[in-house]
PDB file of N, CA and C in Angstrom:
ATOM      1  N   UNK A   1      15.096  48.424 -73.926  1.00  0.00           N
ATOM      2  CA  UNK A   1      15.132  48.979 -72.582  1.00  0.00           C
ATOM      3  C   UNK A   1      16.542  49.461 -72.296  1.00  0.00           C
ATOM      4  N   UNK A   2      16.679  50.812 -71.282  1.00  0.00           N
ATOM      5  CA  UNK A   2      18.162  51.580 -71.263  1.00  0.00           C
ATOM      6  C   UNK A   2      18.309  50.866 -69.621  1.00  0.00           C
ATOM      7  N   UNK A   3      19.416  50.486 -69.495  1.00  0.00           N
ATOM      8  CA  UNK A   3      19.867  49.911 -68.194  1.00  0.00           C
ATOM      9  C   UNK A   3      20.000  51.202 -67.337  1.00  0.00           C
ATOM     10  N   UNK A   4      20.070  51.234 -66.556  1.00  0.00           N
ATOM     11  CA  UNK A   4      20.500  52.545 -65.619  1.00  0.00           C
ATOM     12  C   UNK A   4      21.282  52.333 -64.264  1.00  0.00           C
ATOM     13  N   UNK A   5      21.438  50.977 -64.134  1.00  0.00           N
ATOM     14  CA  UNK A   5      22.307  50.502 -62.564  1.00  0.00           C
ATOM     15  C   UNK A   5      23.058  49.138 -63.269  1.00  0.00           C
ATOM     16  N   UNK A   6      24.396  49.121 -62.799  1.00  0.00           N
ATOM     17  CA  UNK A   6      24.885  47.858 -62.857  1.00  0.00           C
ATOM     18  C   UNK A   6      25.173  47.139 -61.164  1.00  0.00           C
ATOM     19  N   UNK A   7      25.350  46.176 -61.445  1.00  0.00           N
ATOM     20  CA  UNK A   7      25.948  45.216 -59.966  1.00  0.00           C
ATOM     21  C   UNK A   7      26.692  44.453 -60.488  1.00  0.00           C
ATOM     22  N   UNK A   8      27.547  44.419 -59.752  1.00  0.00           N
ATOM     23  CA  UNK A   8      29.045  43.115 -59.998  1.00  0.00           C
ATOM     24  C   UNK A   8      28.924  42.606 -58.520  1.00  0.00           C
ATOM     25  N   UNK A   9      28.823  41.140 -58.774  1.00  0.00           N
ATOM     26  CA  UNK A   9      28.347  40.384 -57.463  1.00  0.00           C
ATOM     27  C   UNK A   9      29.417  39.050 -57.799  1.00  0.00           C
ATOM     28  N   UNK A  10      29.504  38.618 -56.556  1.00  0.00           N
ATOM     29  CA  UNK A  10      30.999  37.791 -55.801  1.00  0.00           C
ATOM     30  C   UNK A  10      29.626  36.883 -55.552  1.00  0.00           C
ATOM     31  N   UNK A  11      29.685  35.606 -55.350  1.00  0.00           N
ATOM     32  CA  UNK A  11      29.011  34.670 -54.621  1.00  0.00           C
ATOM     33  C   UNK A  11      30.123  33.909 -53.772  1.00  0.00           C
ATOM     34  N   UNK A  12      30.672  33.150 -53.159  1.00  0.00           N
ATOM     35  CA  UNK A  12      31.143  32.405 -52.354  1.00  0.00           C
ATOM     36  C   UNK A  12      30.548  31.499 -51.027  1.00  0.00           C
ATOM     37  N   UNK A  13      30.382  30.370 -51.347  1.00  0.00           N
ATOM     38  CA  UNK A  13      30.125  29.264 -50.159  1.00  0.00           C
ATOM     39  C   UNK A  13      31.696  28.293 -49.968  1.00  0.00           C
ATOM     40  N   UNK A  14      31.663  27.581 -48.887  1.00  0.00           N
ATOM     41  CA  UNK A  14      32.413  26.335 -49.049  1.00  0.00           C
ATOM     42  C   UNK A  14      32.124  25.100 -49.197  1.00  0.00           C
ATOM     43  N   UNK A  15      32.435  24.420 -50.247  1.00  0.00           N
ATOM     44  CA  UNK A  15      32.322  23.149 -50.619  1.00  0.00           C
ATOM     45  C   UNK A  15      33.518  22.133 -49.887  1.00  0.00           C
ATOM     46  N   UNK A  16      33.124  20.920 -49.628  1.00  0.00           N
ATOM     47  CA  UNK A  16      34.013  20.447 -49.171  1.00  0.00           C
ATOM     48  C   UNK A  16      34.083  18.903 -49.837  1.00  0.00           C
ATOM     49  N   UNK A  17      34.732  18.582 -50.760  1.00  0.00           N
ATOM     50  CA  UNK A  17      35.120  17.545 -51.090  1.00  0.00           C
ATOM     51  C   UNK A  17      36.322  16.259 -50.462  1.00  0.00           C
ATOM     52  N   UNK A  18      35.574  15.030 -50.599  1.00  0.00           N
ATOM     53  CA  UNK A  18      36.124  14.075 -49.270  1.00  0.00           C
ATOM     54  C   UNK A  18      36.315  12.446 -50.266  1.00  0.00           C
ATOM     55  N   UNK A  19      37.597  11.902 -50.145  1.00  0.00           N
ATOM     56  CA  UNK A  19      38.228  11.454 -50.830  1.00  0.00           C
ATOM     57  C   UNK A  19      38.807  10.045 -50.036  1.00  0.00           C
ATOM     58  N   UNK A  20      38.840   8.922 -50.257  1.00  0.00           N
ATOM     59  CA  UNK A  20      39.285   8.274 -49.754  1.00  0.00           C
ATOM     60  C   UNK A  20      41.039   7.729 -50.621  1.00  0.00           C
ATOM     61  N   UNK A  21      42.179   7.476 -49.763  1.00  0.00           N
ATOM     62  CA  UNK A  21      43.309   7.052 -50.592  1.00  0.00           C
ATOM     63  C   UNK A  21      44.095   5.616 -49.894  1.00  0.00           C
ATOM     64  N   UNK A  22      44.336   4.831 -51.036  1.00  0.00           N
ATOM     65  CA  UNK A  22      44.711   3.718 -50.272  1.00  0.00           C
ATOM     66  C   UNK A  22      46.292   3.461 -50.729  1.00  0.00           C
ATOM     67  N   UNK A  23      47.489   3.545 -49.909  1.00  0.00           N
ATOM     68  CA  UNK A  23      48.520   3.215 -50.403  1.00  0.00           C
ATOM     69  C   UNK A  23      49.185   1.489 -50.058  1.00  0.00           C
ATOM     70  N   UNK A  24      50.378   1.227 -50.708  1.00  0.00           N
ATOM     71  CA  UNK A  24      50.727  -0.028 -50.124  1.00  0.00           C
ATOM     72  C   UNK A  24      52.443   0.198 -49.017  1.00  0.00           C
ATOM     73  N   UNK A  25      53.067   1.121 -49.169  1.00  0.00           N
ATOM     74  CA  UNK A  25      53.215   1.970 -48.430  1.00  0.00           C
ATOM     75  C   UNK A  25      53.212   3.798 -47.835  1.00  0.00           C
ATOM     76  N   UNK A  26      53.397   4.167 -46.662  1.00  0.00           N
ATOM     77  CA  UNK A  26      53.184   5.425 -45.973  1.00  0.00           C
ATOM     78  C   UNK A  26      53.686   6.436 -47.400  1.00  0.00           C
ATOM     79  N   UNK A  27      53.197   7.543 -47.469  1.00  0.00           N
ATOM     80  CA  UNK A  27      54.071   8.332 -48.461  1.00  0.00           C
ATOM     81  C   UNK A  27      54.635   8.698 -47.958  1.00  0.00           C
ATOM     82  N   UNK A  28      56.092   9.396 -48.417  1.00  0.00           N
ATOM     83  CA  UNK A  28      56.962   9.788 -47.995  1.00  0.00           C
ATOM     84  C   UNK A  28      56.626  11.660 -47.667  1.00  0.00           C
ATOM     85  N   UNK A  29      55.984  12.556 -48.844  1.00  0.00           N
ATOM     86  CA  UNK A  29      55.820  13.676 -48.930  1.00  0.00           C
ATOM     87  C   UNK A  29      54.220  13.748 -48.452  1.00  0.00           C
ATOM     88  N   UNK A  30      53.791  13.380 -47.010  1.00  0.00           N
ATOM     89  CA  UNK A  30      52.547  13.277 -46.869  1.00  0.00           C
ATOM     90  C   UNK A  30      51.497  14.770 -47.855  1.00  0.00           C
ATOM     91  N   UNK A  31      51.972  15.854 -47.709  1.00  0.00           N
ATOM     92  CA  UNK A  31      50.971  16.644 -47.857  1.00  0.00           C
ATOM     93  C   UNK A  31      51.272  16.863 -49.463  1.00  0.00           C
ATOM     94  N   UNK A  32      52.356  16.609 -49.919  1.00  0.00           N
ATOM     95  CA  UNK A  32      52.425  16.366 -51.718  1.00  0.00           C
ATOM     96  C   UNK A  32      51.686  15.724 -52.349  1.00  0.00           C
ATOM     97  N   UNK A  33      52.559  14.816 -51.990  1.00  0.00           N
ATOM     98  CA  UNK A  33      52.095  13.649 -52.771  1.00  0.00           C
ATOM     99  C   UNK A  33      49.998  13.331 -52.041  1.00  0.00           C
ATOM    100  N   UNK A  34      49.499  13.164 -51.249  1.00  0.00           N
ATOM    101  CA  UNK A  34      48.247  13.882 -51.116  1.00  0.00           C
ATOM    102  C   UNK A  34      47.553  14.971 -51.855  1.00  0.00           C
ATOM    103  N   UNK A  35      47.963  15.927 -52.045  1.00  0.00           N
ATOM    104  CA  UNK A  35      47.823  16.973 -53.162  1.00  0.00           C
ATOM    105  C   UNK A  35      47.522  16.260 -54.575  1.00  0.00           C
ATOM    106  N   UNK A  36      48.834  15.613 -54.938  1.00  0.00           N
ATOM    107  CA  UNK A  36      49.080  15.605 -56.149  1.00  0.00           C
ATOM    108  C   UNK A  36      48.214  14.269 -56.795  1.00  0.00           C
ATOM    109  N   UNK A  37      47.713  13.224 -55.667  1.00  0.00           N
ATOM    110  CA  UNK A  37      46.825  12.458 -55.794  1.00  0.00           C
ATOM    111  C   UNK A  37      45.148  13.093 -56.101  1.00  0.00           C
ATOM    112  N   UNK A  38      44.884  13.955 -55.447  1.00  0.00           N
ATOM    113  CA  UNK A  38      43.537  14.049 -55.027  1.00  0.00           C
ATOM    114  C   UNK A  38      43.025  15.136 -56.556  1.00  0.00           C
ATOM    115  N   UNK A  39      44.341  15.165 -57.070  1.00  0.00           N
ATOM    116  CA  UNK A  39      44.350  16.412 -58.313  1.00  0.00           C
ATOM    117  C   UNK A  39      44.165  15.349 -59.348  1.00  0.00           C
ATOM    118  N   UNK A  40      44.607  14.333 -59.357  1.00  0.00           N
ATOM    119  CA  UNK A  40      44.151  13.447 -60.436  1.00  0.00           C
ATOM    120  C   UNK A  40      43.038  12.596 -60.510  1.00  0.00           C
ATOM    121  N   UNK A  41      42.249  12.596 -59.554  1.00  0.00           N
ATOM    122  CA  UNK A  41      40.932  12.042 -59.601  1.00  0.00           C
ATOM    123  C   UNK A  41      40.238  12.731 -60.537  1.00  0.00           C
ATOM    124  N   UNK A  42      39.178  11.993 -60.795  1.00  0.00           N
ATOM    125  CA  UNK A  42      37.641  12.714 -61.867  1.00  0.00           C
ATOM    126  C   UNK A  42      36.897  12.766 -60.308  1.00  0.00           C
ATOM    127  N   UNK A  43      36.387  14.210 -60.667  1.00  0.00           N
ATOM    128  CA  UNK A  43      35.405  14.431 -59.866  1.00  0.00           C
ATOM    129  C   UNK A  43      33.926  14.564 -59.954  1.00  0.00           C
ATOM    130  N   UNK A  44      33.342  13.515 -61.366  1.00  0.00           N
ATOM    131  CA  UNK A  44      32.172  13.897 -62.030  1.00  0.00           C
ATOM    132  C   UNK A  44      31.102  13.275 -61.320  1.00  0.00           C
ATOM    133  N   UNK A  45      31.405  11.903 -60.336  1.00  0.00           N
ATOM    134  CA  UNK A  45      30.185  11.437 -59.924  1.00  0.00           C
ATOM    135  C   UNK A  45      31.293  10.508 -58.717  1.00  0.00           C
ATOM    136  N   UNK A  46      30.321  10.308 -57.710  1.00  0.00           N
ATOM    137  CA  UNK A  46      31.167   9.163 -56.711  1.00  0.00           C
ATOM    138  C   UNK A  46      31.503   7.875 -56.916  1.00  0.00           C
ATOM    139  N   UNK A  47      32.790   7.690 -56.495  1.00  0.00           N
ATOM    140  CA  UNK A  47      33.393   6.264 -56.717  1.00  0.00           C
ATOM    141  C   UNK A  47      34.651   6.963 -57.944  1.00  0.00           C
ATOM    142  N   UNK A  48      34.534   7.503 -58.301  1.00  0.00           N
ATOM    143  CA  UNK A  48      35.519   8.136 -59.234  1.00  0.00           C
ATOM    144  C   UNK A  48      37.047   7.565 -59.104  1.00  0.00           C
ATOM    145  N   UNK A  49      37.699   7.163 -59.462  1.00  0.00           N
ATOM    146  CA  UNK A  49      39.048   5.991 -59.028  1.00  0.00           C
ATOM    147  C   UNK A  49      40.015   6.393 -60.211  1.00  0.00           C
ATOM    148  N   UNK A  50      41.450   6.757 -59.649  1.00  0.00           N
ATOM    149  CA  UNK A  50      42.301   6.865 -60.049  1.00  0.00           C
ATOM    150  C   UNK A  50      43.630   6.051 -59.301  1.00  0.00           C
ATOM    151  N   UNK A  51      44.619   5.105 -60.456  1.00  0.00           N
ATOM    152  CA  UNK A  51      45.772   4.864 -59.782  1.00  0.00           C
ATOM    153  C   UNK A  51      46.503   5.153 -60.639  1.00  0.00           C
ATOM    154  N   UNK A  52      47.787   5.075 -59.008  1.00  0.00           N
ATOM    155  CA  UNK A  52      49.139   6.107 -59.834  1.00  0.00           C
ATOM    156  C   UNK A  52      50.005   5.377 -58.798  1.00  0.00           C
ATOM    157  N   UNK A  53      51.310   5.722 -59.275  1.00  0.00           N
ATOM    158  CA  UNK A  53      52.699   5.693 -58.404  1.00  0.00           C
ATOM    159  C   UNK A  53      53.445   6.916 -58.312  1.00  0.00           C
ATOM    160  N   UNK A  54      53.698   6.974 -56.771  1.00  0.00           N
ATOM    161  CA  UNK A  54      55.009   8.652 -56.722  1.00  0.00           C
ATOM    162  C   UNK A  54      56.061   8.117 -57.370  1.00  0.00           C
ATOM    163  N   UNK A  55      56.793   9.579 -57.813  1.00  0.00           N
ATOM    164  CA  UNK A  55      57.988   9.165 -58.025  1.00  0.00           C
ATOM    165  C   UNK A  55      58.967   8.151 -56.925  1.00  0.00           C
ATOM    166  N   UNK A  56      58.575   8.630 -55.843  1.00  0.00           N
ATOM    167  CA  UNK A  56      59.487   7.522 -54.979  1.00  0.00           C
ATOM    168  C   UNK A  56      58.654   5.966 -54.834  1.00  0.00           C
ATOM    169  N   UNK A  57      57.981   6.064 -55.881  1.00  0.00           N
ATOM    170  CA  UNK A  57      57.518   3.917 -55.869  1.00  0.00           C
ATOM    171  C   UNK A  57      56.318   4.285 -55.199  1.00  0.00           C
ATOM    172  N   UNK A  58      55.475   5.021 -54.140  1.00  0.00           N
ATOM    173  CA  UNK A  58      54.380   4.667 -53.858  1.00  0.00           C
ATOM    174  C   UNK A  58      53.486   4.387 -54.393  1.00  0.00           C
ATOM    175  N   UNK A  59      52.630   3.032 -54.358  1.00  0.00           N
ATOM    176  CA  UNK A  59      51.342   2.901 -54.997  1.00  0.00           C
ATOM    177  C   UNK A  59      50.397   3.269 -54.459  1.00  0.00           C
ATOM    178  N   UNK A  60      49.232   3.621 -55.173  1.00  0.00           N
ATOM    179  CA  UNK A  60      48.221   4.360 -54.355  1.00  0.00           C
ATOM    180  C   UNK A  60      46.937   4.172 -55.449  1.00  0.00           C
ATOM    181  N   UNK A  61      46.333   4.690 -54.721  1.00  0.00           N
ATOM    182  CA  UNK A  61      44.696   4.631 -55.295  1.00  0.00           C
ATOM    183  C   UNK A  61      43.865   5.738 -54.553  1.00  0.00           C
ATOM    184  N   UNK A  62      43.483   6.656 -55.180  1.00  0.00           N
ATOM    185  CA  UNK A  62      42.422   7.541 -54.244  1.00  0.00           C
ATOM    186  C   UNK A  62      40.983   7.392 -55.264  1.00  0.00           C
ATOM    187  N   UNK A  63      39.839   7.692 -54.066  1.00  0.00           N
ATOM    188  CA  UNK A  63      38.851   7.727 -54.735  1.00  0.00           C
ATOM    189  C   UNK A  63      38.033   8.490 -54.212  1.00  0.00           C
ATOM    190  N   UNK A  64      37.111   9.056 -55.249  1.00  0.00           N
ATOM    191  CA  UNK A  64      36.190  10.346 -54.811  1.00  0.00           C
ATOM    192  C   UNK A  64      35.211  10.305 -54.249  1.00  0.00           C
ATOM    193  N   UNK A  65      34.965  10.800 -53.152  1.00  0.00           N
ATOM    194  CA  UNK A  65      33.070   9.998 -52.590  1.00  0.00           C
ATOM    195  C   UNK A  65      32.061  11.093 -52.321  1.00  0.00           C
ATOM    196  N   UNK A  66      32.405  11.960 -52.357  1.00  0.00           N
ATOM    197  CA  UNK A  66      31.394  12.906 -52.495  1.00  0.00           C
ATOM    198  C   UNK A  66      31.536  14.464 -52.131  1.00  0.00           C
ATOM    199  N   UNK A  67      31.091  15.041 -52.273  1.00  0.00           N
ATOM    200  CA  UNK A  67      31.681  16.734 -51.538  1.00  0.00           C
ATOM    201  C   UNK A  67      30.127  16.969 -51.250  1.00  0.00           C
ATOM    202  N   UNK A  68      30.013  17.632 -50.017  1.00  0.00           N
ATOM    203  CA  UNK A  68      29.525  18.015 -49.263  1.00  0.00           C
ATOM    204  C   UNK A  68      29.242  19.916 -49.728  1.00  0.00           C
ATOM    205  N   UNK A  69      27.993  19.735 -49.937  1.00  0.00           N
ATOM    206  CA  UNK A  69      27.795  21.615 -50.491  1.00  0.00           C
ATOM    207  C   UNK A  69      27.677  22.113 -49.895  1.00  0.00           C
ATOM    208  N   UNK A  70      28.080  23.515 -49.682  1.00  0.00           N
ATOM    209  CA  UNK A  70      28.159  24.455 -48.288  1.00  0.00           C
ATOM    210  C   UNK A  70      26.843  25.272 -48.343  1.00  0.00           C
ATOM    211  N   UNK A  71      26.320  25.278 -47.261  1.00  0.00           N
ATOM    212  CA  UNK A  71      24.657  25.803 -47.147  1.00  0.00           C
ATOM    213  C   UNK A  71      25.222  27.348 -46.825  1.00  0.00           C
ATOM    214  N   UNK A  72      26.620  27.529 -46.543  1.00  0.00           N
ATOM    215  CA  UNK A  72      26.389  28.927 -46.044  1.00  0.00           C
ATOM    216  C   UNK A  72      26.718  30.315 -46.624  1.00  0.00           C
ATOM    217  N   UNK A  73      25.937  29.913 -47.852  1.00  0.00           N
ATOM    218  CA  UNK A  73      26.758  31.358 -49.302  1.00  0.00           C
ATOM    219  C   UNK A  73      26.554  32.563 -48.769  1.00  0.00           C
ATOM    220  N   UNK A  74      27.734  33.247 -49.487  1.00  0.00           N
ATOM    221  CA  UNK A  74      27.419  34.426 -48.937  1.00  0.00           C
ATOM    222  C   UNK A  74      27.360  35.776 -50.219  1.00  0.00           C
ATOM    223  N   UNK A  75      26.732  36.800 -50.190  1.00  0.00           N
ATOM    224  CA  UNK A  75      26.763  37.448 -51.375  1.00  0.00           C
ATOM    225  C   UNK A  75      27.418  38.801 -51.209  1.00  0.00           C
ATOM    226  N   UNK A  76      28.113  39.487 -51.837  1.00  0.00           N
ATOM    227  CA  UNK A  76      28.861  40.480 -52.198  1.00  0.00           C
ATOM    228  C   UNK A  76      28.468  41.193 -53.203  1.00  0.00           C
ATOM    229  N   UNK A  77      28.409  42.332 -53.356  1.00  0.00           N
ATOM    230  CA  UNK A  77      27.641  42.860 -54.768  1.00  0.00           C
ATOM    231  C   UNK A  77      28.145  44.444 -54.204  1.00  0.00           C
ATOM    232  N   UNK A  78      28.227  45.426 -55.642  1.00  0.00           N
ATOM    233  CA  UNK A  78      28.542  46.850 -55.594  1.00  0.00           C
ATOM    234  C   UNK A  78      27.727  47.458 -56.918  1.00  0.00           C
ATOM    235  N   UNK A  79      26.619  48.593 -56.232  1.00  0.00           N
ATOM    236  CA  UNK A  79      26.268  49.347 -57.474  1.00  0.00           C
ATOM    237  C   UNK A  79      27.084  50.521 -57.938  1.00  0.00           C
ATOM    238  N   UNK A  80      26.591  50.514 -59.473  1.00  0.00           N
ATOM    239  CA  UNK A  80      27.201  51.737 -59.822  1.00  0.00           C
ATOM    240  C   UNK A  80      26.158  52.077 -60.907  1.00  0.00           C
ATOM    241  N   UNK A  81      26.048  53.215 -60.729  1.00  0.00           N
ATOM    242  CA  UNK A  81      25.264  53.904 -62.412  1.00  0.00           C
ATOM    243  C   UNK A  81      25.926  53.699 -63.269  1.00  0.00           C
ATOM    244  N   UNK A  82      24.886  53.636 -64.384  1.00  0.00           N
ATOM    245  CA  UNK A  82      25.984  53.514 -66.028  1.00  0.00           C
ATOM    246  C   UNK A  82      25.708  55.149 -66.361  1.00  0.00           C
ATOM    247  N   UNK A  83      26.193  55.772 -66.371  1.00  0.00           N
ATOM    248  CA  UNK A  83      26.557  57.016 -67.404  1.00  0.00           C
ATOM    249  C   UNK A  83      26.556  56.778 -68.692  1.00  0.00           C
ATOM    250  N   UNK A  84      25.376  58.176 -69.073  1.00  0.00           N
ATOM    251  CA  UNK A  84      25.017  57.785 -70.513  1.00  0.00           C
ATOM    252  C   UNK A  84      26.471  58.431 -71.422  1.00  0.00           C
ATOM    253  N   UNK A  85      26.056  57.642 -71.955  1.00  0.00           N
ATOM    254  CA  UNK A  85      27.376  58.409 -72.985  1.00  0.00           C
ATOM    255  C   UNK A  85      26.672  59.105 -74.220  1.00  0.00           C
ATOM    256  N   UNK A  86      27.555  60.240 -74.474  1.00  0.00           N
ATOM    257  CA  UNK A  86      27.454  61.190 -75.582  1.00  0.00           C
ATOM    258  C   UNK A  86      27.975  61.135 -76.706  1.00  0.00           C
ATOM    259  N   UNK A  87      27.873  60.596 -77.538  1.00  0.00           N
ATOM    260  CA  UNK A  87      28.372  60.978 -79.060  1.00  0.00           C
ATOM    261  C   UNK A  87      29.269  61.842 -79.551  1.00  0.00           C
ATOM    262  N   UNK A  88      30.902  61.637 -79.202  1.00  0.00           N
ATOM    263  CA  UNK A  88      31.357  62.944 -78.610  1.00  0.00           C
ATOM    264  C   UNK A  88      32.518  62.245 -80.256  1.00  0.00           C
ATOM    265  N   UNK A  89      32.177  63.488 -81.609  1.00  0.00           N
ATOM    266  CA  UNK A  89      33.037  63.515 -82.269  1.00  0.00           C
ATOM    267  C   UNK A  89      34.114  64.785 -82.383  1.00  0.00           C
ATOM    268  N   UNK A  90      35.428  63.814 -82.596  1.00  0.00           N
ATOM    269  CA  UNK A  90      36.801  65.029 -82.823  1.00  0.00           C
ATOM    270  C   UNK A  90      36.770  65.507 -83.709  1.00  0.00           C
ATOM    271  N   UNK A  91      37.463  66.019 -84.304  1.00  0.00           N
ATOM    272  CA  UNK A  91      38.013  66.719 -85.493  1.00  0.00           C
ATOM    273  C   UNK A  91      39.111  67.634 -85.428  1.00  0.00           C
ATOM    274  N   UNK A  92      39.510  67.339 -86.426  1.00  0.00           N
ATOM    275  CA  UNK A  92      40.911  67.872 -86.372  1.00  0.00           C
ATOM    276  C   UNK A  92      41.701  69.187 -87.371  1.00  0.00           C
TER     277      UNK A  92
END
């Protein structure tokens, strides 16, 4: 079969993944060191548990509890014809 239309399509929803973190003290770089915690979790199933220390001594523990799937996708897509192509030899 000869194709005759292509589409290039974008999907996008928001997912929202939600994390619990327990330190023994405040961090110092709240939105870093947060970051840099929530990046080292496994995110394969809930309860997922990672511990670590910041460089400045904080102990901590975050753990993964679930992400929440976004019901509200949205789709993007653009046609274009494929143009047949011709057999186009040079010579020289």
């Amino acid at each position: 079969m000869k194709y005759k239309h292509q589409y290039e399509v974008s999907e996008q929803s928001v997912d929202t993944r939600n994390y619990v973190i327990e330190t023994d003290k405040p961090f110092s770089n709240n939105y870093g060191e947060i970051l840099n915690a929530i990046c080292e979790v496994d995110i394969a199933k809930e309860g997922d548990t990672y511990v670590g220390k910041t460089d400045d001594g904080v102990n901590f523990k975050v753990i993964y509890v679930d992400t929440d799937y976004g019901d509200d996708g949205h789709i993007n897509w653009n046609m274009s014809d494929i143009e047949e192509s011709e057999d186009v030899s040079a010579s020289c």
